[in-house]
Protein backbone atom coordinates (compact mmCIF):
# COMPACT_ATOMS: atom_id res chain seq x y z
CA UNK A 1 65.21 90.13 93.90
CA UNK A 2 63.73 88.17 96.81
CA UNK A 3 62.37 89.94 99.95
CA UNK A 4 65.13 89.76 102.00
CA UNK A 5 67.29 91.14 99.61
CA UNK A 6 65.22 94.06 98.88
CA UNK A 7 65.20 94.51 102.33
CA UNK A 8 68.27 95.12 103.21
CA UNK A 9 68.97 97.30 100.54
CA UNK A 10 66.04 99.78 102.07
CA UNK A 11 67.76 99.18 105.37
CA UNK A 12 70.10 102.03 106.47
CA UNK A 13 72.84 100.15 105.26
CA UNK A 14 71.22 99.85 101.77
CA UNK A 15 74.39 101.86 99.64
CA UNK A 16 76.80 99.84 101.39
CA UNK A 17 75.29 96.54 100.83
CA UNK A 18 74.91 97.61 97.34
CA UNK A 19 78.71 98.32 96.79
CA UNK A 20 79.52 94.84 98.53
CA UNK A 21 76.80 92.75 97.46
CA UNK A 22 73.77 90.45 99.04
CA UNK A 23 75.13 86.91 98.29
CA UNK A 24 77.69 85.26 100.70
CA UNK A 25 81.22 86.58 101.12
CA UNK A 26 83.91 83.88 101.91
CA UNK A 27 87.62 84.34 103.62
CA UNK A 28 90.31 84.98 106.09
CA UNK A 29 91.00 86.93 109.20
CA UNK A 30 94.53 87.30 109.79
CA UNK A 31 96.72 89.67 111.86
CA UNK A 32 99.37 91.31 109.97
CA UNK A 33 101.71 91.09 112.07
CA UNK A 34 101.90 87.03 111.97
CA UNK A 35 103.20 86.95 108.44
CA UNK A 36 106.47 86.62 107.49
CA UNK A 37 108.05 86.80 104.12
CA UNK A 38 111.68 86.47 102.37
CA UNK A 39 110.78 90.72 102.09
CA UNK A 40 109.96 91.15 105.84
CA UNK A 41 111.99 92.38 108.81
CA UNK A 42 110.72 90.38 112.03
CA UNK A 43 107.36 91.13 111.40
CA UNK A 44 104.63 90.94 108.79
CA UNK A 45 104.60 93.97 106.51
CA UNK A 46 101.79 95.96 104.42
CA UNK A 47 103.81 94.39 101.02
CA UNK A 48 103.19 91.10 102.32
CA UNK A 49 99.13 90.69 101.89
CA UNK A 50 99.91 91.54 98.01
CA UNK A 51 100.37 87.88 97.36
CA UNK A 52 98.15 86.78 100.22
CA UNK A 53 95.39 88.65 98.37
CA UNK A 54 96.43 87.22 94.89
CA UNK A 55 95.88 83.94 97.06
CA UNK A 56 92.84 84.37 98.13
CA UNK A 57 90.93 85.33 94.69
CA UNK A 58 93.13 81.77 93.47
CA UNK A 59 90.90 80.01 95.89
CA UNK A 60 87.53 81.42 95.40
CA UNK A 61 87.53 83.69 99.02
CA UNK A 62 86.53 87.46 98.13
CA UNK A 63 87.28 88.94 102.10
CA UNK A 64 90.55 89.18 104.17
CA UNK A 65 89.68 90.70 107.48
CA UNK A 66 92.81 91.76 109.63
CA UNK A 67 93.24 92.82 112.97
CA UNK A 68 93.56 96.83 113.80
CA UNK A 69 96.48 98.30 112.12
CA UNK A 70 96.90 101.39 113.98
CA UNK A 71 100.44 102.59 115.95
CA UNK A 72 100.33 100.70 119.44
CA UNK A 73 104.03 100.65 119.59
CA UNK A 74 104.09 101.32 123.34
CA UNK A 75 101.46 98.51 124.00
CA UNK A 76 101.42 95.88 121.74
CA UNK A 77 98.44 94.81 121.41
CA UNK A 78 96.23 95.81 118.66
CA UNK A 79 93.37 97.05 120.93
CA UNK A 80 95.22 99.25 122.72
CA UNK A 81 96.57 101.91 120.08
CA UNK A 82 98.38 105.08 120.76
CA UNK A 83 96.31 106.71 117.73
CA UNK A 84 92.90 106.18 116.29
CA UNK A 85 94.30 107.39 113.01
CA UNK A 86 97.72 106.27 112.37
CA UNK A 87 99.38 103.42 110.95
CA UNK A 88 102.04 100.84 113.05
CA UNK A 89 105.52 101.72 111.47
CA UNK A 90 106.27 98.76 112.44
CA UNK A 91 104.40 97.21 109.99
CA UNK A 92 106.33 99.41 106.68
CA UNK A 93 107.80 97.22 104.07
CA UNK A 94 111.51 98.23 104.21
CA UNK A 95 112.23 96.98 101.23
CA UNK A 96 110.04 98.46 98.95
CA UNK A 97 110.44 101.95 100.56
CA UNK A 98 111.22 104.66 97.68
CA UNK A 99 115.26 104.83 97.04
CA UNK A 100 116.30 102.52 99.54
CA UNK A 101 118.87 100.17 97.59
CA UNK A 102 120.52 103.12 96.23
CA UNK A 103 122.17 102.88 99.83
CA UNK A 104 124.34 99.89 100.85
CA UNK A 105 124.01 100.22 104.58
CA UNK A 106 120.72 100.68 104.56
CA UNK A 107 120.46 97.21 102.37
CA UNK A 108 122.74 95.62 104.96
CA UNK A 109 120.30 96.56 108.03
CA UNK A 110 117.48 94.78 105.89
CA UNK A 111 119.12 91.53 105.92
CA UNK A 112 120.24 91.70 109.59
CA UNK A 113 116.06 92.53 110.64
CA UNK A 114 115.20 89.47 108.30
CA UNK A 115 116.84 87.35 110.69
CA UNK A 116 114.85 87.49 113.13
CA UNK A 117 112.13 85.56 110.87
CA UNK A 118 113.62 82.64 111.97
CA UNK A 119 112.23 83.08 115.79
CA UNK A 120 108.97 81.05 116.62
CA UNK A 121 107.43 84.38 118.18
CA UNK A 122 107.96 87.75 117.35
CA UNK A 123 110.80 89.57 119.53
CA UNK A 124 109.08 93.12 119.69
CA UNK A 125 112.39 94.60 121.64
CA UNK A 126 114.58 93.58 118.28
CA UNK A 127 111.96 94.82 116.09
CA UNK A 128 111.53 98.20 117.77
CA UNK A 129 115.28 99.05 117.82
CA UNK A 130 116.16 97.90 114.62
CA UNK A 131 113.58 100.07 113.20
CA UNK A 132 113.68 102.91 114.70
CA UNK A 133 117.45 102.85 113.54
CA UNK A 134 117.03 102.17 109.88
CA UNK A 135 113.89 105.10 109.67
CA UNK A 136 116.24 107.33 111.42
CA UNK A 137 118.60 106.61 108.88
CA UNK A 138 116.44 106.31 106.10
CA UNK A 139 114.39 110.00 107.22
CA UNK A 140 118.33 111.41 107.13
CA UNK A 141 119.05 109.86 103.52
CA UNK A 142 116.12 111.17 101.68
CA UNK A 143 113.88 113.40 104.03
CA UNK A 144 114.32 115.87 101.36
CA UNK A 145 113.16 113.85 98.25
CA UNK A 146 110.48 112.49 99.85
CA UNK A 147 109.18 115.89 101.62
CA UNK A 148 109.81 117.40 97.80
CA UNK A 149 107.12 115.46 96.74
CA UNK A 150 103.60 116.70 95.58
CA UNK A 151 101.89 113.64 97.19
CA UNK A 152 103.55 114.04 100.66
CA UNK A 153 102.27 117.49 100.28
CA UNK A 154 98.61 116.65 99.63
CA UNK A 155 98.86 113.81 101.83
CA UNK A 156 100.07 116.29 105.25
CA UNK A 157 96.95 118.82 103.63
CA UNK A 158 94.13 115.92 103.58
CA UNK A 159 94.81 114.51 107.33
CA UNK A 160 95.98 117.61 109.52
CA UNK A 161 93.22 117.08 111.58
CA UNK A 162 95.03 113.81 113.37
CA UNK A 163 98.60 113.77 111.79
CA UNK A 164 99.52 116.89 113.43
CA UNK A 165 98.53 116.20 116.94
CA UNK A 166 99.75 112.62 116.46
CA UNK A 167 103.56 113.97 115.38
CA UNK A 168 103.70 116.58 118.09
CA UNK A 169 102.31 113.47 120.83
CA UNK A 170 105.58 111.77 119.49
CA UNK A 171 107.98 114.11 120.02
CA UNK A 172 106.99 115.22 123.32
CA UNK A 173 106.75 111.36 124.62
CA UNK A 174 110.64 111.25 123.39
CA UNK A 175 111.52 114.29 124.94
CA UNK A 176 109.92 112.62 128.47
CA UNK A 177 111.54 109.90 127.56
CA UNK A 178 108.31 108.22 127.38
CA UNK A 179 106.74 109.32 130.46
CA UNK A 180 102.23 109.96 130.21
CA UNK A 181 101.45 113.23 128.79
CA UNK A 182 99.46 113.81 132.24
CA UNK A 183 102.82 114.49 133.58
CA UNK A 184 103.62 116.82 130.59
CA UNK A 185 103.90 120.55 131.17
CA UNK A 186 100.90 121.88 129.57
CA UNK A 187 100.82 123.90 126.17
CA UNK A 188 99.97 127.66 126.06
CA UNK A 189 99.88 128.25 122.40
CA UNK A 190 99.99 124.97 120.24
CA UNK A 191 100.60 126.92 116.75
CA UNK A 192 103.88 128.09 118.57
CA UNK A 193 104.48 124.84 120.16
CA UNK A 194 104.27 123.24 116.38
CA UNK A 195 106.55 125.40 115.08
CA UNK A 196 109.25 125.02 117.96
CA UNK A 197 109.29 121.54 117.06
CA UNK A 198 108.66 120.99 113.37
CA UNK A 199 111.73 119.68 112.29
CA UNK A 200 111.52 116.94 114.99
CA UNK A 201 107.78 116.15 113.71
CA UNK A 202 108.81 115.95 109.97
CA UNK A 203 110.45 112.31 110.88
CA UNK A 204 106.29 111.14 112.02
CA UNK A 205 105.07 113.17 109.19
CA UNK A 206 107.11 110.81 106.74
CA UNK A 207 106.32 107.82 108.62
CA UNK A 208 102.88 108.36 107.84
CA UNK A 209 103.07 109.00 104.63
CA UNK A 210 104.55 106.18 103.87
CA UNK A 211 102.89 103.79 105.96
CA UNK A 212 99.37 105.02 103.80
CA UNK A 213 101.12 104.91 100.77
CA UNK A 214 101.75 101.05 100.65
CA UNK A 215 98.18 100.10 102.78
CA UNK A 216 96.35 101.90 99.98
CA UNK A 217 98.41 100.58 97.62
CA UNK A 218 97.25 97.05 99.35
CA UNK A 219 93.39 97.96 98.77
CA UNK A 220 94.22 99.19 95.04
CA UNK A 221 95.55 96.02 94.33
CA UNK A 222 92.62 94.22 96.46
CA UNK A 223 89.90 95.87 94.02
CA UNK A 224 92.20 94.78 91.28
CA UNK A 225 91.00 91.57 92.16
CA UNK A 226 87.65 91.86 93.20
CA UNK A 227 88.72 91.20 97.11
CA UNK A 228 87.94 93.10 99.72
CA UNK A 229 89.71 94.36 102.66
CA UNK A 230 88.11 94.36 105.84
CA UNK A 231 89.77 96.55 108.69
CA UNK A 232 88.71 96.45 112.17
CA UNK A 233 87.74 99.35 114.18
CA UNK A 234 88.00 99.01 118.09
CA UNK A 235 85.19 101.00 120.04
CA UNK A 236 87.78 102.26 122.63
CA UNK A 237 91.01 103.90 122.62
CA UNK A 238 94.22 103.65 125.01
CA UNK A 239 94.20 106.22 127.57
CA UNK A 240 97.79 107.36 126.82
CA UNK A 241 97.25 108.04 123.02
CA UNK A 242 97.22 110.95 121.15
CA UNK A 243 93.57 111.39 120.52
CA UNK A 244 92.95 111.54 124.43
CA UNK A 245 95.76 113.73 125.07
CA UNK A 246 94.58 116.59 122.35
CA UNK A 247 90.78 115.83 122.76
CA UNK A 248 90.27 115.26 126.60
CA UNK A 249 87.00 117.03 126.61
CA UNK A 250 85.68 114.32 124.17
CA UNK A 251 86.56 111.53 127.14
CA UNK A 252 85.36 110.97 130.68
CA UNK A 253 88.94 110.13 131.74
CA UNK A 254 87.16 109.60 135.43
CA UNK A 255 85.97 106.11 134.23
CA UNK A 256 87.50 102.86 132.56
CA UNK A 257 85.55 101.20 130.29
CA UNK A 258 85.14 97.25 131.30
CA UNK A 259 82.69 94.46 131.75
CA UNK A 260 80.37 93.99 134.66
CA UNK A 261 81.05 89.79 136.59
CA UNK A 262 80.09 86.87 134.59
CA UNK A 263 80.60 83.34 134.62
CA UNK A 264 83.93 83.58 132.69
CA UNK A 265 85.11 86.77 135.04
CA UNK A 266 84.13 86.45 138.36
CA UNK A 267 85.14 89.84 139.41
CA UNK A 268 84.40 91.76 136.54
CA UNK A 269 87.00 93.25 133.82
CA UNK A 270 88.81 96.75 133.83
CA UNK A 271 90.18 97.29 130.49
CA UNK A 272 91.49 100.76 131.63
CA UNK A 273 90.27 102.55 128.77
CA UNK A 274 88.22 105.67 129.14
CA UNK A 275 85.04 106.35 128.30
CA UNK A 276 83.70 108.90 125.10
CA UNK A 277 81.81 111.33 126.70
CA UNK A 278 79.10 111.33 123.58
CA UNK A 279 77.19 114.92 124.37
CA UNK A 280 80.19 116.72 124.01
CA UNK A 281 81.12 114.36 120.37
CA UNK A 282 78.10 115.57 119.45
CA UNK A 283 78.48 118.99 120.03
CA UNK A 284 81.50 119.12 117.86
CA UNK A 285 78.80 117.41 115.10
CA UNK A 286 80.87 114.14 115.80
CA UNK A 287 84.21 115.49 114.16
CA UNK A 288 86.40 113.01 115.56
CA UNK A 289 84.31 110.20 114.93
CA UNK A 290 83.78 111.31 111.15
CA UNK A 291 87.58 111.93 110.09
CA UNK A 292 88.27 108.09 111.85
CA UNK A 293 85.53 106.87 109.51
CA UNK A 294 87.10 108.58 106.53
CA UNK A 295 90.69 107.71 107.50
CA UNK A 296 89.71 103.84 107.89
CA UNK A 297 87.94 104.07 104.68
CA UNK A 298 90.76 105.11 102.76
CA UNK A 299 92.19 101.56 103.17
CA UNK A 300 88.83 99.26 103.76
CA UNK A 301 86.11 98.38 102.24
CA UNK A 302 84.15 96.58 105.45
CA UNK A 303 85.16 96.90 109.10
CA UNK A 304 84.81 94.94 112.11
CA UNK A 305 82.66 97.32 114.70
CA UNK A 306 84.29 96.07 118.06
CA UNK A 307 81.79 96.08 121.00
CA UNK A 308 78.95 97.14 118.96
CA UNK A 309 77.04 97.02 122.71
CA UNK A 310 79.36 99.43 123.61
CA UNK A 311 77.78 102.27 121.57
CA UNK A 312 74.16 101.99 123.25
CA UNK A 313 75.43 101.43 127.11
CA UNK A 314 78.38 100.70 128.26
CA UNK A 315 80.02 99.32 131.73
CA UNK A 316 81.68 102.17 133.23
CA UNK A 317 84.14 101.76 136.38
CA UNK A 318 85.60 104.54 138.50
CA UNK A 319 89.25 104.79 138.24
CA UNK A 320 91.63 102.38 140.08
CA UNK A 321 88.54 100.23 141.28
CA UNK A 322 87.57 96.60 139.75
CA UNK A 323 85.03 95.84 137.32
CA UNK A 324 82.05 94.50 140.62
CA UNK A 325 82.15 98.57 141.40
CA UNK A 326 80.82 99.36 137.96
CA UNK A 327 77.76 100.54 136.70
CA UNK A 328 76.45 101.04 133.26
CA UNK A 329 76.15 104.58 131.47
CA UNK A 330 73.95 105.75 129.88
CA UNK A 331 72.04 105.22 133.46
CA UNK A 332 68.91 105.45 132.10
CA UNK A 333 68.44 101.98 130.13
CA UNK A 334 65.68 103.66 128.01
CA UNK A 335 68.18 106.21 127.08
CA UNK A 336 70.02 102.87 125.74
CA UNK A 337 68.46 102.22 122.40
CA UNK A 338 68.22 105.81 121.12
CA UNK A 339 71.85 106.41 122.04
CA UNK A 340 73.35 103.81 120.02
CA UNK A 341 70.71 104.24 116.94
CA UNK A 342 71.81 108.78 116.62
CA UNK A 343 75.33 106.82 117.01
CA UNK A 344 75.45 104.45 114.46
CA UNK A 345 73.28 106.48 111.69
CA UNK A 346 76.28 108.81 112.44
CA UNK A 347 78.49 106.46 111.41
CA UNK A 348 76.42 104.95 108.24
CA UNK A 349 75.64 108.77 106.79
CA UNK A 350 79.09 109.11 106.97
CA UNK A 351 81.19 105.94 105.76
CA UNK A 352 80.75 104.08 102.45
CA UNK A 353 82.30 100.96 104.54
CA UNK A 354 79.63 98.16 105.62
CA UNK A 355 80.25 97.55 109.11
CA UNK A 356 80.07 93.93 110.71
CA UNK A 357 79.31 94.04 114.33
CA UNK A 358 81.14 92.32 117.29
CA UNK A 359 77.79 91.54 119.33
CA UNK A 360 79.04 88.85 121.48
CA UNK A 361 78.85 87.94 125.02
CA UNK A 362 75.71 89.54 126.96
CA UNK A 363 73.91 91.62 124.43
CA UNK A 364 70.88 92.92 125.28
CA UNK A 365 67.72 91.54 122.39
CA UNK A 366 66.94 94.94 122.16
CA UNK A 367 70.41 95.84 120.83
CA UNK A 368 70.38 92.71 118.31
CA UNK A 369 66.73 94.07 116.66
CA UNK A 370 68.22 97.35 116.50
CA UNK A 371 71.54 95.55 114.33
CA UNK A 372 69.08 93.64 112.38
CA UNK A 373 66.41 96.82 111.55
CA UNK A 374 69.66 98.96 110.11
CA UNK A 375 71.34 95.90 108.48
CA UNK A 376 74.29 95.21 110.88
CA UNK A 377 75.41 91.98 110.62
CA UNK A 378 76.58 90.24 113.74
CA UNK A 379 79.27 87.72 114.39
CA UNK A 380 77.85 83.96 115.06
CA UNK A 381 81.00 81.78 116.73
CA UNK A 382 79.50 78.77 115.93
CA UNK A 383 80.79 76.83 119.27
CA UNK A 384 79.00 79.55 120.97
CA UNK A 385 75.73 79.06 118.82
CA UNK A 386 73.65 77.47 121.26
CA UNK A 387 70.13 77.73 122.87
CA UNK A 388 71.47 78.52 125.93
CA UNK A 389 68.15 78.67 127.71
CA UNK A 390 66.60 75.78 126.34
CA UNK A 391 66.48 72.07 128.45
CA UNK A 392 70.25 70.99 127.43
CA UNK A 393 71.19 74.01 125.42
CA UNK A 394 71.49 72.47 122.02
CA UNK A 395 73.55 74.15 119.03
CA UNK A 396 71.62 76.04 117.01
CA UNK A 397 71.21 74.09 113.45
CA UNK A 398 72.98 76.06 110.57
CA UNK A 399 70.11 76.67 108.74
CA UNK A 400 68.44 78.57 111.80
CA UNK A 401 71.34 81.33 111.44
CA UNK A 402 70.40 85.02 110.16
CA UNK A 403 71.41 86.13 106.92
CA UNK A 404 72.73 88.98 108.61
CA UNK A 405 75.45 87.77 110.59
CA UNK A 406 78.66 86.47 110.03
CA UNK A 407 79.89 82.81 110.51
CA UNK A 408 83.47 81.84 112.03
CA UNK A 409 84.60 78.80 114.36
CA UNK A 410 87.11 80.94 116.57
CA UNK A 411 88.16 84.19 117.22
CA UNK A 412 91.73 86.08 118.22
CA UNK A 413 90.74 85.97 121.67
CA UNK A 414 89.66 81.85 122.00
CA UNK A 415 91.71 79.04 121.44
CA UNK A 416 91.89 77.28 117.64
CA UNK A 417 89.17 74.63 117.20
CA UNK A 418 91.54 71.55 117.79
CA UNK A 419 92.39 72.88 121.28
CA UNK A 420 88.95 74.11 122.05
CA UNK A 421 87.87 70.53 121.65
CA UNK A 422 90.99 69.24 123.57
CA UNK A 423 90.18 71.80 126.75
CA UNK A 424 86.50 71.84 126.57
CA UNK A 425 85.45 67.91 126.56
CA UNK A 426 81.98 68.65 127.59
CA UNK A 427 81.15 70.96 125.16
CA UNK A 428 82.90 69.06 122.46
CA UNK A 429 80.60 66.07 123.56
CA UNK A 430 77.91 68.37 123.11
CA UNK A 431 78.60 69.05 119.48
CA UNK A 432 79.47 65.90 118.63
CA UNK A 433 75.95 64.78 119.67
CA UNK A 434 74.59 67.54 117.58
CA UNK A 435 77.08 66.32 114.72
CA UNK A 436 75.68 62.60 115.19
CA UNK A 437 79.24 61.88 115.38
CA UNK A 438 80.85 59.47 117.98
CA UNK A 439 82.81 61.82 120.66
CA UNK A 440 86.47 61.56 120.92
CA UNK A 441 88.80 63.47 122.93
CA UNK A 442 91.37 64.58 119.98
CA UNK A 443 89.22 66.36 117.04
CA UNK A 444 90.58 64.30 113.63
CA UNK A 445 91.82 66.19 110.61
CA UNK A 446 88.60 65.05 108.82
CA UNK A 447 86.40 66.03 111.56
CA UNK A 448 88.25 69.78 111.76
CA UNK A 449 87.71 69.95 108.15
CA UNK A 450 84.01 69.13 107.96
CA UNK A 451 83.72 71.96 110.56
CA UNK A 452 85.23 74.49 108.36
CA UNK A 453 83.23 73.06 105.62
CA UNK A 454 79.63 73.70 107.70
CA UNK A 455 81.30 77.39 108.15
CA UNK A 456 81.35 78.39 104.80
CA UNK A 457 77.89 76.71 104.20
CA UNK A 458 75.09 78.62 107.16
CA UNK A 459 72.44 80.95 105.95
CA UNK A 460 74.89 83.86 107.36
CA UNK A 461 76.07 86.02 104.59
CA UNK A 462 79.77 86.43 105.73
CA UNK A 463 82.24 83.51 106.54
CA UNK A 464 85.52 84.34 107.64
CA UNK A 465 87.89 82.05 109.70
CA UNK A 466 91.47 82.75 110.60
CA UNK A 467 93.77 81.60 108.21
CA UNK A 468 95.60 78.75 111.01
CA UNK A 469 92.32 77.01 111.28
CA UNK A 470 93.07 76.06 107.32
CA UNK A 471 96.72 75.67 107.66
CA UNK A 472 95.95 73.21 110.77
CA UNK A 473 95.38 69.97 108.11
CA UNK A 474 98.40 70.67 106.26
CA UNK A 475 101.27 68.64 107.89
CA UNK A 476 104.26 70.57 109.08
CA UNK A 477 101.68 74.46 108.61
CA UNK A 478 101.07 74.98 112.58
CA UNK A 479 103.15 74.38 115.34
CA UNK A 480 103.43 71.37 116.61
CA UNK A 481 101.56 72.09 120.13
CA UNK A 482 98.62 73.67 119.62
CA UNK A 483 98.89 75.80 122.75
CA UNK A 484 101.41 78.08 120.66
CA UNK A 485 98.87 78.49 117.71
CA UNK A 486 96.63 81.04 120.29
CA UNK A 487 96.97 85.14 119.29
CA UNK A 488 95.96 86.47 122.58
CA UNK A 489 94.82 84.83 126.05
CA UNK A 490 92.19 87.48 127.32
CA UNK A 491 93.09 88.52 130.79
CA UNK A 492 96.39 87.56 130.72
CA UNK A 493 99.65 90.02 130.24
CA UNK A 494 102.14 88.18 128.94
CA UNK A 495 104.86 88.72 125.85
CA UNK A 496 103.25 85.18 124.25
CA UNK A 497 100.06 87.41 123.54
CA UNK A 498 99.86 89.28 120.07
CA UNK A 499 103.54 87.76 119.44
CA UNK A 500 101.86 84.59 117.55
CA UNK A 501 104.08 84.39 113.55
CA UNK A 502 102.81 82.08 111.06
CA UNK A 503 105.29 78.91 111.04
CA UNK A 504 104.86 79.01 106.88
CA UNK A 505 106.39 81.72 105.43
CA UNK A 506 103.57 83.56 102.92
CA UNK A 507 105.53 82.05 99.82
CA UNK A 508 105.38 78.47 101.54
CA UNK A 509 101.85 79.36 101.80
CA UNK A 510 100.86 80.53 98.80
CA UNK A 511 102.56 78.05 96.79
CA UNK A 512 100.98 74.91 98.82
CA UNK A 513 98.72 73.08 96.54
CA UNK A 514 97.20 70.93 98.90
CA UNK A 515 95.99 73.76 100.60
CA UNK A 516 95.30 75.75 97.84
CA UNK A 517 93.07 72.53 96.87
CA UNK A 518 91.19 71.69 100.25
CA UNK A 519 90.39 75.05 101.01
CA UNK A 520 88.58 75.14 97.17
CA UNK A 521 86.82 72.06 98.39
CA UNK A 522 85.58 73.61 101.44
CA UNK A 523 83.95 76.28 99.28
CA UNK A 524 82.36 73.80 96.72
């Protein structure tokens, strides 16, 4: 065992390292909801990374990282979930659901949901309705088998803290026909408001259930195979969700969360989210943060710690004003450092998962030692590698990268690799000079895949890519303008964001051989 290693497994992260592994970790990042299958109904369902998984230990990759699963049926994007805790029904496998082709009709809905596969972007609108009317059918066919089950009764016992709070949110949106609960009338006595509405909370209850059943039934089959699953854990949480509306003493719902100006945001960013308001977490000995942990870890192995920064100080904006009126809390900046370190050996005493931090943008060094001293890896973009304060700001060579980070060429938020060289000439000039290569406007198929290849081979010991930068050198895999191969455009609100669907289906995938046989030569 060579220093380093030893090392790290003294670090604070030492038992998690140990259950993952010091050597380097290869594979994808993929949001669920791009897939689609002969199986799924508009949207990419918990079924369908069975046979993505069984792909990726054919290949030789031992990670697939996905974007936050949680319910953000209201908002749609990912990051902006109605419930740290629960699971996007959206997302259920249909047809795998327990009893559900003793039933004709329901069998019929099925096929009528698969067609909407055959649209370039998801169509949220026919996805929501055509849901919501086969689970209300489905919850009226066999509410009483499933709720007859011992599971569904150990599974209610083992998460009341959320599930609860998260069924009761749901009913009383409907009932407001989805107004904010800040216009709600407010509850006297909740154990009599649960009962008054228990039967309308059992439909949630089941959707629950079954949404864990087949996600753990994902990571069972993932340690089958020696993969693991990587969830991803954003710092914040939508105003409007359920966890704000039953904890509001946990949040300082006077403030948004956002970024202070920069050179990519002029005016700052107000991401509307509020703000924990940690003294009081950790009065409560950090309950709510402790069941999330345990709730994630029931279907991950590693997660992606969003805004990492975020934990030690973070950019804090009065209500209704715009991210130049800001100011960063805690005040104090040496209160900075020891805030985030009682935060995060919260989280590590009480999570087997290894967390990966998302440290980008302006972190300050302070924060990065702190990462590296309790064995957080961060996340190295590697067009964003650079020595930014050096004469010419030159890449940073491969070999220069930590151990603890993690390697990727994009991200859900940037453009694929093709286009970023396509919209960016100066910096593709840039790396082409640090390539030795001659520039050219249009990045070649061999060029894009001796990128990939330098991924998977820097000292970090994680390298995950999203799955369309390996699709992109397979003729007829990605779209044919590249523009429509982006996941989210940051700042923007728009129904092309978080809509993005894989043009192969996942057995079209799967099956490829050239793929299957590049992507092994990428990790040779």
């Amino acid at each position: 065992m060579d220093s380093f290693e030893k090392n790290l497994l003294q670090s604070p992260t030492g038992s998690h390292w140990k259950r993952i592994g010091v050597r380097h970790h290869h594979g994808i990042n993929l949001p669920l909801f791009s897939l689609k299958s002969k199986e799924s109904c508009g949207i990419g369902e918990y079924p369908d990374l069975i046979p993505i998984l069984n792909w990726c230990k054919e290949v030789g990759f031992d990670v697939l990282q996905l974007l936050p699963l949680n319910d953000s049926t209201i908002d749609i994007s990912p990051y902006s979930a109605l419930s740290a805790f629960a699971l996007s029904p959206l997302n259920l496998g249909l047809s795998t659901l327990p009893y559900v082709h003793e039933n004709p009709e329901l069998k019929g809905m099925i096929s009528e949901l698969q067609k909407l596969n055959a649209l370039q972007r998801i169509s949220y609108p026919a996805v929501v309705k055509g849901k919501e009317a086969f689970l209300r059918k489905y919850y009226s066919l066999f509410w009483s088998r499933i709720s007859s089950d011992i599971t569904f009764k150990r599974f209610i016992e083992e998460n009341r803290f959320w599930l609860k709070p998260y069924a009761l949110f749901w009913v009383l949106k409907e009932e407001t026909h989805g107004w904010g609960w800040e216009s709600w009338q407010p509850i006297v006595d909740l154990g009599k408001t649960y009962e008054e509405n228990a039967e309308k909370m059992n439909f949630f209850l089941m959707l629950q259930y079954l949404c864990f059943q087949q996600m753990c039934a994902v990571k069972e089959h993932a340690e089958h195979l020696g993969v693991f699953l990587k969830g991803d854990i954003p710092i914040l949480i939508n105003r409007e969700s359920a966890d704000v509306w039953m904890n509001r003493p946990l949040f300082h719902l006077e403030f948004s969360a956002g970024a202070p100006p920069d050179m990519y945001a002029p005016k700052g960013q107000n991401w509307g989210f509020p703000l924990y308001n940690w003294e009081q977490m950790q009065k409560t000995d950090d309950l709510w943060w402790k069941e999330r942990l345990r709730i994630s870890g029931k279907i991950y192995h590693i997660y992606r710690l969003d805004h990492i920064v975020g934990f030690f100080r973070i950019w804090a904006i009065a209500r209704d004003y715009t991210g130049t009126e800001g100011h960063y809390i805690p005040h104090d900046h040496a209160q900075w450092i020891p805030q985030g370190r009682r935060i995060l050996n919260m989280m590590l005493e009480n999570s087997g998962m290894l967390p990966i931090g998302e440290d980008l943008g302006n972190v300050p060094p302070e924060v990065r030692v702190e990462l590296k001293n309790r064995g957080i890896c961060g996340t190295r973009v590697m067009r964003w590698e650079r020595y930014w304060h050096r004469e010419g700001q030159p890449f940073v060579p491969y070999n220069e990268y930590i151990p603890q980070s993690m390697t990727t060429v994009s991200t859900h938020d940037s453009e694929g690799v093709q286009l970023w060289w396509r919209n960016h000439p100066q910096d593709a000039k840039a790396f082409a000079a640090f390539k030795n290569w001659p520039y050219e406007p249009e990045l070649s198929e061999q060029r894009l895949i001796e990128i990939l290849k330098d991924s998977h081979k820097t000292n970090s010991l994680f390298h995950i890519n999203l799955l369309s930068e390996y699709l992109a050198f397979i003729p007829n895999m990605t779209w044919e303008k590249l523009e429509d191969e982006r996941i989210n455009v940051p700042g923007t609100v728009s129904d092309f964001n978080w809509s993005y669907r894989f043009r192969p289906t996942v057995e079209e995938i799967i099956q490829n051989h050239t793929l299957r046989e590049r992507v092994q030569y990428l990790l040779s």
